[in-house]
Every structure is written in structure tokens, then in C-alpha cells.
N, C-alpha and C. Protein backbone atom coordinates (compact mmCIF):
# COMPACT_ATOMS: atom_id res chain seq x y z
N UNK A 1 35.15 5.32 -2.62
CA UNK A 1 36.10 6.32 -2.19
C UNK A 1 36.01 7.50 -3.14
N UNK A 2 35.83 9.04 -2.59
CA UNK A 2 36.08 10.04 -3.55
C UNK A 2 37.28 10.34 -3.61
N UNK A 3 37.57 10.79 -5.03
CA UNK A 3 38.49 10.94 -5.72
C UNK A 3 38.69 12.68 -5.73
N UNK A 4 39.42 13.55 -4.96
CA UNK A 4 39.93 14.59 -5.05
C UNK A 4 41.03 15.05 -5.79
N UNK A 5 41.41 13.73 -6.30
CA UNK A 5 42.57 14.40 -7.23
C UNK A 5 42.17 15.03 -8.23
N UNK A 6 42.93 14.74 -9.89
CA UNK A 6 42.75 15.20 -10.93
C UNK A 6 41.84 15.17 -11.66
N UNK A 7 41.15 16.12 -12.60
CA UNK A 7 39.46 15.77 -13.37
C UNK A 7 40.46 14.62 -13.92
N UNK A 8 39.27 14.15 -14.65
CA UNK A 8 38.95 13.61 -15.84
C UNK A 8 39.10 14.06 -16.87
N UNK A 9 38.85 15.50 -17.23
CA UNK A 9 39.05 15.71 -18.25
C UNK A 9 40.27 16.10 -18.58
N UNK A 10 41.42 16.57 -18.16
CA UNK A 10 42.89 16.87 -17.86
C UNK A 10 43.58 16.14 -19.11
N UNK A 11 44.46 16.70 -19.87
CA UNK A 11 44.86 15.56 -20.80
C UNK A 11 46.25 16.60 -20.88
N UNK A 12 47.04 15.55 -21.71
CA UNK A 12 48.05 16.08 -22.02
C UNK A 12 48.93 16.81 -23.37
N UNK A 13 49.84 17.32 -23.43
CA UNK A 13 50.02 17.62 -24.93
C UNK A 13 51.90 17.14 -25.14
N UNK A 14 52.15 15.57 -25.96
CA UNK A 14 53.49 15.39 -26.10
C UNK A 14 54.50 16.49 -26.68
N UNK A 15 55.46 16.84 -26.14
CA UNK A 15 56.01 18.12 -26.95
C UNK A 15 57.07 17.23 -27.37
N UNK A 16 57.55 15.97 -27.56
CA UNK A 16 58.67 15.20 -28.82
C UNK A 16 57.58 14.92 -30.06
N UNK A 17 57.19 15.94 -30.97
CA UNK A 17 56.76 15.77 -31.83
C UNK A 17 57.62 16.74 -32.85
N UNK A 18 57.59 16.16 -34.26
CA UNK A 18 58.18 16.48 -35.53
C UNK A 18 57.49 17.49 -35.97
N UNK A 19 55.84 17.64 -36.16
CA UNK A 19 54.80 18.52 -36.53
C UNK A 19 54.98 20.09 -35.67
N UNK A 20 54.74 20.68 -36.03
CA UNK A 20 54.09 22.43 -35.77
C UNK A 20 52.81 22.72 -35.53
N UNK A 21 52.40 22.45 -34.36
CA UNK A 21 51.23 23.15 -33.51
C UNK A 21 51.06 24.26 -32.89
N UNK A 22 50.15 25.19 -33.05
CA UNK A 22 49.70 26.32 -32.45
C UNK A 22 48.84 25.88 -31.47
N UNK A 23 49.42 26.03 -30.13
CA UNK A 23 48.47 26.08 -28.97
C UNK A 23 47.74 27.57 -28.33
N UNK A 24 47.61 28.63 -29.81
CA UNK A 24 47.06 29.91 -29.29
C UNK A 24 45.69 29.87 -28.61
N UNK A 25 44.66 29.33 -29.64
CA UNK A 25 43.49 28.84 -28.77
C UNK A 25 42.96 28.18 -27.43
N UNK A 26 43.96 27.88 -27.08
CA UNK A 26 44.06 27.14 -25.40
C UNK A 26 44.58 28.02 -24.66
N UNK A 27 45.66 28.90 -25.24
CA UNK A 27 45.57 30.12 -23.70
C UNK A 27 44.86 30.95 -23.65
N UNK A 28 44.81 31.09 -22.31
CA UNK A 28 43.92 32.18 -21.70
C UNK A 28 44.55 33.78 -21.12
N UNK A 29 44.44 34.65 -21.39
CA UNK A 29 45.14 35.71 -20.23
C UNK A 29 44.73 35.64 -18.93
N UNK A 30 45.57 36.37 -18.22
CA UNK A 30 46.36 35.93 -16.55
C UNK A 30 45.28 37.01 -16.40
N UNK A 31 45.02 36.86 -15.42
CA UNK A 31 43.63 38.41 -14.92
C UNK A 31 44.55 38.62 -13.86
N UNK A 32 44.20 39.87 -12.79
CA UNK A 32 44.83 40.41 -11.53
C UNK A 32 44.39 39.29 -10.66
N UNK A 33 42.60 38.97 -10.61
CA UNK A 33 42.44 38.07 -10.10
C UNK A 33 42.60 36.88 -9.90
N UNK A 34 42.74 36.08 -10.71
CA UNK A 34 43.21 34.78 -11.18
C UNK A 34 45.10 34.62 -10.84
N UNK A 35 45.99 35.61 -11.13
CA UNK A 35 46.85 35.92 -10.56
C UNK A 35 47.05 35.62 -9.16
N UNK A 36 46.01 36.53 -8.52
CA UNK A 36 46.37 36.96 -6.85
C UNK A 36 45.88 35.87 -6.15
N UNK A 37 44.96 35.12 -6.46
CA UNK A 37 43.99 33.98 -6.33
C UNK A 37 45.74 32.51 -6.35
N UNK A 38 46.25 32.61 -7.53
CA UNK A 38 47.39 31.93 -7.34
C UNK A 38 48.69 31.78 -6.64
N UNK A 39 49.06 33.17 -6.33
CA UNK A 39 50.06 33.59 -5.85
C UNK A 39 49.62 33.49 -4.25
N UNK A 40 48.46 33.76 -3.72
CA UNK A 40 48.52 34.01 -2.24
C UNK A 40 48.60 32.72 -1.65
N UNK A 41 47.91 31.88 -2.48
CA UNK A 41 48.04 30.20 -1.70
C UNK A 41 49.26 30.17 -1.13
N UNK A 42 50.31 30.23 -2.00
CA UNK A 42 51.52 30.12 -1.33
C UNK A 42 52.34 31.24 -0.14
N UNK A 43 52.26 32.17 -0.46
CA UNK A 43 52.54 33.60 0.21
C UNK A 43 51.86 33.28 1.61
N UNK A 44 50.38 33.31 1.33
CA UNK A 44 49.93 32.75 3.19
C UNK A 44 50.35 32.24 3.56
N UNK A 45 51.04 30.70 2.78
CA UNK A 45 51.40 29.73 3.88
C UNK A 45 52.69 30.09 4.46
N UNK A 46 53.49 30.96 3.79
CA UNK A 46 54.92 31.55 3.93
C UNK A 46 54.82 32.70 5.02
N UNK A 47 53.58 33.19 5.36
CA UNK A 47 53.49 34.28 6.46
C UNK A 47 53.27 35.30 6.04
N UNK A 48 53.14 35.36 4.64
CA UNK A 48 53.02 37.17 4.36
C UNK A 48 51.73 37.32 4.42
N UNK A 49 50.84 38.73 4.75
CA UNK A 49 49.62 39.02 5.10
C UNK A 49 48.91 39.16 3.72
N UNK A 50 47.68 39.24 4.00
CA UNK A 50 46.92 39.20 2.42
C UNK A 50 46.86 40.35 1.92
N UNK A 51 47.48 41.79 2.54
CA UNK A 51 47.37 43.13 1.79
C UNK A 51 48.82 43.15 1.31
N UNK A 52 50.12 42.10 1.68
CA UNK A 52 50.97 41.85 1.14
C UNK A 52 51.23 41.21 -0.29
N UNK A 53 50.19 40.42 0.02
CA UNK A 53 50.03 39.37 -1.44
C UNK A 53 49.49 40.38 -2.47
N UNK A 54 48.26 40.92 -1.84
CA UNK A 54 47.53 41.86 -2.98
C UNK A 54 48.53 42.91 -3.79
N UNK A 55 49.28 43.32 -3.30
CA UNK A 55 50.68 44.83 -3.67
C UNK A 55 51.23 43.81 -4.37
N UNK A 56 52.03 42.24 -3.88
CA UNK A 56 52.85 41.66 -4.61
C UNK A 56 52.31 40.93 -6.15
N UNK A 57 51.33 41.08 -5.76
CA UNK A 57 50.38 40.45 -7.14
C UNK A 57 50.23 41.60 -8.55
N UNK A 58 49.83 43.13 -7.47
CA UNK A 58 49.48 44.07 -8.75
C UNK A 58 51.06 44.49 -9.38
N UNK A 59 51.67 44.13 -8.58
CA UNK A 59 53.37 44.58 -8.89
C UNK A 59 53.80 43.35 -9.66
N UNK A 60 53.65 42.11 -10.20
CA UNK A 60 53.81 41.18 -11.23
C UNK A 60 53.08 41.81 -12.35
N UNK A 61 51.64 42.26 -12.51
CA UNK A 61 50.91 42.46 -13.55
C UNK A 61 51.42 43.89 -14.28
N UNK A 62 51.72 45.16 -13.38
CA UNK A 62 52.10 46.34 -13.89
C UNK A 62 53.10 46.91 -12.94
N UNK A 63 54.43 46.61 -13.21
CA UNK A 63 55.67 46.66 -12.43
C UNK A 63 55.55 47.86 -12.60
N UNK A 64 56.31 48.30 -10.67
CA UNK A 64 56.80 50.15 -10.75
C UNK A 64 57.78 50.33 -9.57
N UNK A 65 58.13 51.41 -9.51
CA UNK A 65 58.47 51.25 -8.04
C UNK A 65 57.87 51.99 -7.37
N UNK A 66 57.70 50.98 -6.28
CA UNK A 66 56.85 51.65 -4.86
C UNK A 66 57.40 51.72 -3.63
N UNK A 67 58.07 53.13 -3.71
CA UNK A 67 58.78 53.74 -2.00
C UNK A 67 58.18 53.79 -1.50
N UNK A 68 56.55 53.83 -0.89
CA UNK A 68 56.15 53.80 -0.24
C UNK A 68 54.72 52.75 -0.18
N UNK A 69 55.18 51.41 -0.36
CA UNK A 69 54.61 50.52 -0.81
C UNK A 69 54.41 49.95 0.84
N UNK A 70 53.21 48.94 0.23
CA UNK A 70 52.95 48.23 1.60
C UNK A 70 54.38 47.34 2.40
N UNK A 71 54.87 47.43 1.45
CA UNK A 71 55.73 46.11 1.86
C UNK A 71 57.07 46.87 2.53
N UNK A 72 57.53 47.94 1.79
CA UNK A 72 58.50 48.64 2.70
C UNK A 72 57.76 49.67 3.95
N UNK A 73 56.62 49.46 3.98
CA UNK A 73 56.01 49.99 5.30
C UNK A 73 55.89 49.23 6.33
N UNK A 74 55.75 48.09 5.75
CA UNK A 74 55.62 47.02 6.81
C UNK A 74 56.84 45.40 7.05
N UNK A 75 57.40 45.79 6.14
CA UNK A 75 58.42 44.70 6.27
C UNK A 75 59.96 45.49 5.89
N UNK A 76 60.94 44.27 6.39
CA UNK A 76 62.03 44.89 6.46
C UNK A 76 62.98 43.14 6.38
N UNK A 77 64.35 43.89 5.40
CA UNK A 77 64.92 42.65 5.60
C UNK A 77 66.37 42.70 6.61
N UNK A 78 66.57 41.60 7.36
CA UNK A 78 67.88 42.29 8.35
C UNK A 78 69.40 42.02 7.56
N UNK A 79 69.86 42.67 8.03
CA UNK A 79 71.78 43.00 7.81
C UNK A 79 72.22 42.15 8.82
N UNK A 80 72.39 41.43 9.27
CA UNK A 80 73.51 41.14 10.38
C UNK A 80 75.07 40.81 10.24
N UNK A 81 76.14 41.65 10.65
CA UNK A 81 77.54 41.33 10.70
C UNK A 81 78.14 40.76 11.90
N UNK A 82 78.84 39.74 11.71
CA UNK A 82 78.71 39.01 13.65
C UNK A 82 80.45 39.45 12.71
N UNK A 83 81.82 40.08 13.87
CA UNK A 83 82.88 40.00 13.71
C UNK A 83 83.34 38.35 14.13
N UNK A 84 84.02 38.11 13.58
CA UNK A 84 84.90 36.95 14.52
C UNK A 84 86.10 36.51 14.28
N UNK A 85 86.71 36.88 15.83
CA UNK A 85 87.97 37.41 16.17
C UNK A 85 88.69 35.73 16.69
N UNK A 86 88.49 34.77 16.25
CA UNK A 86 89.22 33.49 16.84
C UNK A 86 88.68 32.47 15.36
N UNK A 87 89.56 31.58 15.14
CA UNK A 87 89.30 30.33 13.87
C UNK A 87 89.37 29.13 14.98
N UNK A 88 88.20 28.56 14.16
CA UNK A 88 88.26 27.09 15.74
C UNK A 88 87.55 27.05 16.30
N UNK A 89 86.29 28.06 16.72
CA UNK A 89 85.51 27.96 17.56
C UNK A 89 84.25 27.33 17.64
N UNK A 90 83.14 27.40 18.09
CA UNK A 90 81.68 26.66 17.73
C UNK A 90 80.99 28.44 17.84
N UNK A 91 80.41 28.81 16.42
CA UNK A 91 79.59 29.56 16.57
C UNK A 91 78.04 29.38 16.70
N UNK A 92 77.26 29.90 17.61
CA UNK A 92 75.98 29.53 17.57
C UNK A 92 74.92 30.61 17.08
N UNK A 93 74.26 30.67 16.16
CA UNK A 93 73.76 32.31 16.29
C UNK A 93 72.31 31.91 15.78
N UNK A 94 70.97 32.50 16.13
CA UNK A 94 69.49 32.25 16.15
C UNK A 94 68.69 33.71 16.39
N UNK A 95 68.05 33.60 15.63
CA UNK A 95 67.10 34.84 15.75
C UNK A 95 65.76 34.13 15.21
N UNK A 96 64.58 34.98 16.68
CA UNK A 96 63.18 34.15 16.46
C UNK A 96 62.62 35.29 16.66
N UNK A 97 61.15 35.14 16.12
CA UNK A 97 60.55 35.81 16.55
C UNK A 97 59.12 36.39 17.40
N UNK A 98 59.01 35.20 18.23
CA UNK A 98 57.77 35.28 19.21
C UNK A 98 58.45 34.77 20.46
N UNK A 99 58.06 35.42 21.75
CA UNK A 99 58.12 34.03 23.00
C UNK A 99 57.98 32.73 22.39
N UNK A 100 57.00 32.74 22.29
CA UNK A 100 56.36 30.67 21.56
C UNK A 100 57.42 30.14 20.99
N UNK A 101 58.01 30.84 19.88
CA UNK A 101 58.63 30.28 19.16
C UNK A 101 60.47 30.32 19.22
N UNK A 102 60.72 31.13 20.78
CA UNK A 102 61.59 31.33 21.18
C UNK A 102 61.98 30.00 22.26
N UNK A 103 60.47 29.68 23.07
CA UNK A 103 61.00 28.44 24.42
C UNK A 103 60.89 27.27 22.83
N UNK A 104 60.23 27.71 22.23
CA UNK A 104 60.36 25.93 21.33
C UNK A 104 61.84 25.94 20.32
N UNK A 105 62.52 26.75 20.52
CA UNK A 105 63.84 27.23 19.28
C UNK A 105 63.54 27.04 18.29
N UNK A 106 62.53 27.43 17.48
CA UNK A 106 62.07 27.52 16.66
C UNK A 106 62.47 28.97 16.02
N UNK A 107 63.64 28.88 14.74
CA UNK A 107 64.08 30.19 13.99
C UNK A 107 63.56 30.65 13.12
N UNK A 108 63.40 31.81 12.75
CA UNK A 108 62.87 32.79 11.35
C UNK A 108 63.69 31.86 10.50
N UNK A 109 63.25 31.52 9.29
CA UNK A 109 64.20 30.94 7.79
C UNK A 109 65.21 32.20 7.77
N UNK A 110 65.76 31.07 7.38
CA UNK A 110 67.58 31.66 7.39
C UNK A 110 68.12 32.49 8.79
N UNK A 111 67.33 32.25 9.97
CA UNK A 111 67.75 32.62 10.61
C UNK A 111 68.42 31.72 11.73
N UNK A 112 68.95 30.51 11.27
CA UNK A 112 70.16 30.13 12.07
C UNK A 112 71.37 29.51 11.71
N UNK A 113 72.16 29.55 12.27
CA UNK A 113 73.68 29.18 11.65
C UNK A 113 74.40 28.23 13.00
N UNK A 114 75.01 27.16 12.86
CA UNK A 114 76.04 26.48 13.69
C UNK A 114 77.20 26.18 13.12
N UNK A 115 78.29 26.86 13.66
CA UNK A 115 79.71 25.79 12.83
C UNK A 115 80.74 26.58 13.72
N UNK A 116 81.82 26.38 12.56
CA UNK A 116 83.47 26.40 13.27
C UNK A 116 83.20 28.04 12.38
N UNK A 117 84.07 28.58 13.42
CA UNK A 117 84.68 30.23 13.15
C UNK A 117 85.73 30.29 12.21
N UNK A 118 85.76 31.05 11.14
CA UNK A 118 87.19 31.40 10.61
C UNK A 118 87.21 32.97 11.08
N UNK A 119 88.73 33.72 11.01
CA UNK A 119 88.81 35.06 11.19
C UNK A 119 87.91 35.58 9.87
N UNK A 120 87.60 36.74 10.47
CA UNK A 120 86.48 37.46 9.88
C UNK A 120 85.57 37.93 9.88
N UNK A 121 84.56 38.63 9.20
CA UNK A 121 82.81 39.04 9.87
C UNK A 121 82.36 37.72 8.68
N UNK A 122 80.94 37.65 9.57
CA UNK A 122 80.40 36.42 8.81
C UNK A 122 78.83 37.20 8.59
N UNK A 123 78.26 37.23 7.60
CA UNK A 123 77.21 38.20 7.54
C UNK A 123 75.89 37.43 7.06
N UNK A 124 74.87 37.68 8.13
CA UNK A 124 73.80 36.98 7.64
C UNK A 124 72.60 37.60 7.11
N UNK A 125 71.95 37.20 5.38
CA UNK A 125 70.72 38.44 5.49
C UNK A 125 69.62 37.62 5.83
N UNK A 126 68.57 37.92 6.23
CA UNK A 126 67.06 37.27 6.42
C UNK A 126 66.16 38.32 5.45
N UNK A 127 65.63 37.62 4.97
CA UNK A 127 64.79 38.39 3.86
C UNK A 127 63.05 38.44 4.55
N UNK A 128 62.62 39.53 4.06
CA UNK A 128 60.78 39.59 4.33
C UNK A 128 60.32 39.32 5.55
N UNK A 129 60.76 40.02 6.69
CA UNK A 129 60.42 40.03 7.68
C UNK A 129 59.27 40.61 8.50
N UNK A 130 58.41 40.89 8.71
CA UNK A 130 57.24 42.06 9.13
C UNK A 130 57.60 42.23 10.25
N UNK A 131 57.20 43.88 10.45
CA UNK A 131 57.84 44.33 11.18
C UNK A 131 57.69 44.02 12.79
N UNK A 132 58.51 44.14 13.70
CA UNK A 132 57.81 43.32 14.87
C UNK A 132 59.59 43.49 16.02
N UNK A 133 58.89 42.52 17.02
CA UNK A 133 60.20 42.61 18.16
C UNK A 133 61.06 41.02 17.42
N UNK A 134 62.31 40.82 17.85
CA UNK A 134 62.96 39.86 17.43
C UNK A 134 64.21 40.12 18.54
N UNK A 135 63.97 38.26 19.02
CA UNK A 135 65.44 37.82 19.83
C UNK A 135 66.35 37.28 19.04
N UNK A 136 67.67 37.72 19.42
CA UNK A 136 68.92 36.74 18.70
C UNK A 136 69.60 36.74 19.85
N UNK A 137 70.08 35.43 19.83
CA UNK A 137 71.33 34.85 20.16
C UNK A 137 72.52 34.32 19.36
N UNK A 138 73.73 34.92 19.84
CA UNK A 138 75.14 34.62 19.29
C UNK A 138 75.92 34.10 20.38
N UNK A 139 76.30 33.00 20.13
CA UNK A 139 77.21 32.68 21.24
C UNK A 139 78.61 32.13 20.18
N UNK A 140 79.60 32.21 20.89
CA UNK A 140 80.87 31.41 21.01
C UNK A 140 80.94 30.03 22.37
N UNK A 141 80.43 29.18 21.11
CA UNK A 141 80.09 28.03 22.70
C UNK A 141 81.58 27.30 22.69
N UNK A 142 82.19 27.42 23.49
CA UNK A 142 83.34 27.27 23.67
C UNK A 142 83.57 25.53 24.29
N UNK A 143 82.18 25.28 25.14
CA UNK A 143 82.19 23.96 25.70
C UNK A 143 81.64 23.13 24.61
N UNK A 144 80.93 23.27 23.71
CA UNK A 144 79.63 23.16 22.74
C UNK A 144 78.73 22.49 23.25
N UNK A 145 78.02 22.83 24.55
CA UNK A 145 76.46 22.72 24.93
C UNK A 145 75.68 23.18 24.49
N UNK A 146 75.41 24.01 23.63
CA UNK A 146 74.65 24.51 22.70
C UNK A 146 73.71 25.64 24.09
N UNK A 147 74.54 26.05 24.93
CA UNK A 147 74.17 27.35 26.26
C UNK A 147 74.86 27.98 26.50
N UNK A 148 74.49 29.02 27.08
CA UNK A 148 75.54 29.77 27.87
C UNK A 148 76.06 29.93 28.92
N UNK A 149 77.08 29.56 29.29
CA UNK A 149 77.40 29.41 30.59
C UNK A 149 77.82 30.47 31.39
N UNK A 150 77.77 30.21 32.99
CA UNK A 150 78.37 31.09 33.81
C UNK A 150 79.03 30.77 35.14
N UNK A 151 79.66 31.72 35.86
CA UNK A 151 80.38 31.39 36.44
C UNK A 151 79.77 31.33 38.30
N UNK A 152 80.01 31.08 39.21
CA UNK A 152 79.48 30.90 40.64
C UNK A 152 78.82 32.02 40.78
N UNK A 153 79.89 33.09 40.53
CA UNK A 153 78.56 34.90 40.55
C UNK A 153 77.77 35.12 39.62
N UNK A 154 77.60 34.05 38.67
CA UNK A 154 76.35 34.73 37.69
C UNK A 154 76.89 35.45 36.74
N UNK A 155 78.45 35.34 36.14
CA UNK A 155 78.94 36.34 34.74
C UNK A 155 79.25 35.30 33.83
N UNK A 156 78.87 35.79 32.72
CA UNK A 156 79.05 34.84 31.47
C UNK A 156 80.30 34.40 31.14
N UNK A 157 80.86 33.37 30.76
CA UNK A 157 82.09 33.25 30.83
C UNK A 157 82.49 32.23 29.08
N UNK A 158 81.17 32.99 28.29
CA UNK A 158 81.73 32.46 26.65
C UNK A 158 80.99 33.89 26.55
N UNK A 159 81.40 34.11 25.45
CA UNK A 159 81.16 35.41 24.15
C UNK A 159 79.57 35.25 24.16
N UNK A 160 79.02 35.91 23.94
CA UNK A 160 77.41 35.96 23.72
C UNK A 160 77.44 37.67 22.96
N UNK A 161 76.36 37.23 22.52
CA UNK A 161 75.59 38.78 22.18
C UNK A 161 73.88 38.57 21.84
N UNK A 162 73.05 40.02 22.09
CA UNK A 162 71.76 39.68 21.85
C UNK A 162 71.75 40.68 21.16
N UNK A 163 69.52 41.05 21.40
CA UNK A 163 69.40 42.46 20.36
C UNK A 163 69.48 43.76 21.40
N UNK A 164 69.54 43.19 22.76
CA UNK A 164 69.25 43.93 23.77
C UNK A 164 70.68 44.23 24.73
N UNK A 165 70.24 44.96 25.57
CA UNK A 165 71.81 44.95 26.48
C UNK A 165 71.88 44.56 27.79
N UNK A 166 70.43 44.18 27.96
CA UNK A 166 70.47 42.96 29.23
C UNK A 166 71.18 42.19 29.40
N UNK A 167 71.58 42.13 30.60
CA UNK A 167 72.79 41.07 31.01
C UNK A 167 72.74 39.93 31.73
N UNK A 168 72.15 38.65 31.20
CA UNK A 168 71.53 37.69 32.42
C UNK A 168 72.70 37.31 32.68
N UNK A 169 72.48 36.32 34.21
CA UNK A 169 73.00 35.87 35.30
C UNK A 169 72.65 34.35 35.88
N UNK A 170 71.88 34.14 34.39
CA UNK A 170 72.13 32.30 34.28
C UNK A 170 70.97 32.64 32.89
N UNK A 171 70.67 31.09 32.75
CA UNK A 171 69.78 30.76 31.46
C UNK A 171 68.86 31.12 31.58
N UNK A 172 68.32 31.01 32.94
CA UNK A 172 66.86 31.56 33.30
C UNK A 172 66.55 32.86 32.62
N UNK A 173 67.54 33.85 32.87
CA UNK A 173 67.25 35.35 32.15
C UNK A 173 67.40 35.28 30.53
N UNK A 174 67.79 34.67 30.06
CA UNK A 174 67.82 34.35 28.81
C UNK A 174 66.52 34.35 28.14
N UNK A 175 65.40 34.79 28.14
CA UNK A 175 64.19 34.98 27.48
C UNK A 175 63.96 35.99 26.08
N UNK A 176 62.50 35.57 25.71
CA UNK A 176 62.47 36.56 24.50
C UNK A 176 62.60 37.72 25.00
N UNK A 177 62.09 38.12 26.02
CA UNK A 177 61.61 39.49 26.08
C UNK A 177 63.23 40.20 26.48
N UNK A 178 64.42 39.87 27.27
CA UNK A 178 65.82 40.34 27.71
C UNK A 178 66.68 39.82 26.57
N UNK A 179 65.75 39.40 25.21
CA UNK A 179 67.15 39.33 24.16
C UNK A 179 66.92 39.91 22.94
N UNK A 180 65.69 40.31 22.89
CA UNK A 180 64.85 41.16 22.05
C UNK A 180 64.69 42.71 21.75
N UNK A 181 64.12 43.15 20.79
CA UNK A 181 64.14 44.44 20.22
C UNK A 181 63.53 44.57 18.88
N UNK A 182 62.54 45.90 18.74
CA UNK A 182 62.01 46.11 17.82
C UNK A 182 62.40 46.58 16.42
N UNK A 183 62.30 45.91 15.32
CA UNK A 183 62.91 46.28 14.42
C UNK A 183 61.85 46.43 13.34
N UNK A 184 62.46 47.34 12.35
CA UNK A 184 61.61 47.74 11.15
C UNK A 184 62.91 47.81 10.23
N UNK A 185 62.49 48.47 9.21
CA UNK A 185 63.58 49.01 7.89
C UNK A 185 64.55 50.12 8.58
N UNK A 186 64.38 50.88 9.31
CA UNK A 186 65.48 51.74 9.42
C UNK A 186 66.27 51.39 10.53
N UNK A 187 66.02 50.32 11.34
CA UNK A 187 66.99 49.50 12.28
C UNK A 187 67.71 48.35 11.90
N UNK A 188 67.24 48.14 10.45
CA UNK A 188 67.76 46.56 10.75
C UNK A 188 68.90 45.83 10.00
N UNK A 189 69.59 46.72 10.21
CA UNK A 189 71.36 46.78 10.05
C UNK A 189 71.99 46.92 11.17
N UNK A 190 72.66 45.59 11.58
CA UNK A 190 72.97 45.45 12.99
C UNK A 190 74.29 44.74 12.96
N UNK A 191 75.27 45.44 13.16
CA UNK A 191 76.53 44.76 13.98
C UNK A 191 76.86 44.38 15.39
N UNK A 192 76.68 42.87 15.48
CA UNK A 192 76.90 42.25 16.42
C UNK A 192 78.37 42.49 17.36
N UNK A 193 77.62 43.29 18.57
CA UNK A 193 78.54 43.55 19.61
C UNK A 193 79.00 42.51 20.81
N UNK A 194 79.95 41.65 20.96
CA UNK A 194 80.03 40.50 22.13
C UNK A 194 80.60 41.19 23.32
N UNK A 195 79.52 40.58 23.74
CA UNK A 195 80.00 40.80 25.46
C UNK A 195 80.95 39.65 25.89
């Protein structure tokens, strides 16, 4: 059987010792490369693009600020304020961001919340988003089916809100594309309006 784990040569150094050792000779300096080489493993798997990683890498080695950096060109983080006007209720609220990942309910991190309402706005941030279209749903599920319901003519008859102002007339209309809207940095401070 091969062995992919750890060399062989790997050893360790006890630090409950009484003595004074200098481990100067064993470090090495951090290069940009060796850096960016470390940092993106993870960053890819998290979704950020590799000209993202590269900016976030040279910005660890020689910090500055960059207004017009890749990352505020292309990403954005959201504001959301949902009011809520009743204590007691079942709030449901989800924001995704593909079709795909909209029929599978599959949410952006940190982008979903379920519980009981207190009076108040309840405010959610989502961090590092690239820029793109995004559905949310807010409901007040009043039955707690985790849907929205309606009535014989097709009008909603719990609290909802989306990103859009489409008005479906059962679940069927409920899709990415009639709950969705494009957002970047200068949209994406959004107070949730219920219909």
C-alpha cells in the first residue's frame, strides 16, 4: 500500500523544555509565491476566483488600500434589514445564488435563517459575494410548511418578500429567475419590503 501521508523525514520539536533554543536556522521567509501557492488551496475551494486569491495574497505581503481593487470590482458584501412587525411568528428567509442551486435549496453561507420573530428589524450580512443575479426568499410562514401559500385566486395569503417585484400565483412562479436580481457593491443594501 502507498503511503501519501507524512514524509519520513518530518520530526518534531517538544516546546515543555527548561533549555533556550534558537530555532532561527530552520525558518525560512514567506515568498509572494509560496504565500499565494498556500492561501489559494483554500480560497478556491471557498469560491473565490484565482485573480481574487492573487490581490488577496499581495495584500497579506505589502498591505494598502485598494479602492479600486479587484475585489471591490468584483465582489460585494450584502446589507439585508427584514422589519418585523409581529413576535411569534416562523420566519423563513434564503438567498441563493444560481437556478441549480435554487430547485436544490441550496443557500449562499450565511445566507439562511429559520426561527420565531421578535418585534424589530433583524439584519443579515453575507460577506464576499461576486458579483452576479441572486434570489431571496422571506416568508412569514404562518402555517410552518416551509411555502408559500395561496388562496383559490392565486394571492398570497402569508407575508413574503423577494429581490424582485414579481408576483406569483402559486409555487410554480416561485423560481430563480421571478425572485431574483442583480447585485454588485452599489446595490447591495437592501430593505426588505413584504408584500
Amino acid at each position: 500500500m502507498h503511503n501519501t501521508g507524512f514524509e519520513q523525514t518530518l520530526s518534531n520539536y517538544d516546546i515543555n523544555q527548561d533549555a533556550e533554543t534558537s530555532l532561527d536556522h530552520k525558518l525560512k521567509p514567506i515568498s509572494e509565491q509560496i504565500n499565494f501557492e498556500s492561501m489559494s488551496v483554500s480560497l478556491t475551494h471557498l469560491g473565490f476566483d484565482i485573480d481574487l486569491c492573487k490581490e488577496l495574497s499581495e495584500h497579506q505581503l505589502h498591505q494598502k488600500l485598494l479602492n479600486d481593487s479587484y475585489f471591490s470590482q468584483n465582489y460585494f458584501h450584502f446589507d439585508i434589514s427584514i422589519p418585523l412587525l409581529e413576535a411569534g411568528k416562523r420566519l423563513l428567509f434564503a438567498v441563493m445564488d444560481s437556478e441549480d442551486n435554487f430547485n436544490k435549496q441550496k443557500v449562499v453561507t450565511g445566507g439562511y435563517v429559520m426561527g420565531t420573530t421578535s418585534i424589530g428589524v433583524y439584519k443579515s450580512h453575507i460577506y464576499g459575494l461576486k458579483n452576479g443575479r441572486y434570489a431571496m426568499i422571506a416568508l412569514i410562514d404562518e402555517n410552518k410548511n416551509s411555502q408559500l401559500d395561496f388562496d383559490s385566486q392565486g394571492n398570497p395569503i402569508e407575508k413574503y418578500a423577494t429581490f424582485s417585484d414579481f408576483k406569483p400565483k402559486s409555487m410554480e412562479d416561485v423560481t430563480f429567475k421571478n425572485t431574483s436580481t442583480y447585485f454588485d457593491i452599489d446595490n447591495a443594501k437592501r430593505l426588505v419590503e413584504w408584500k
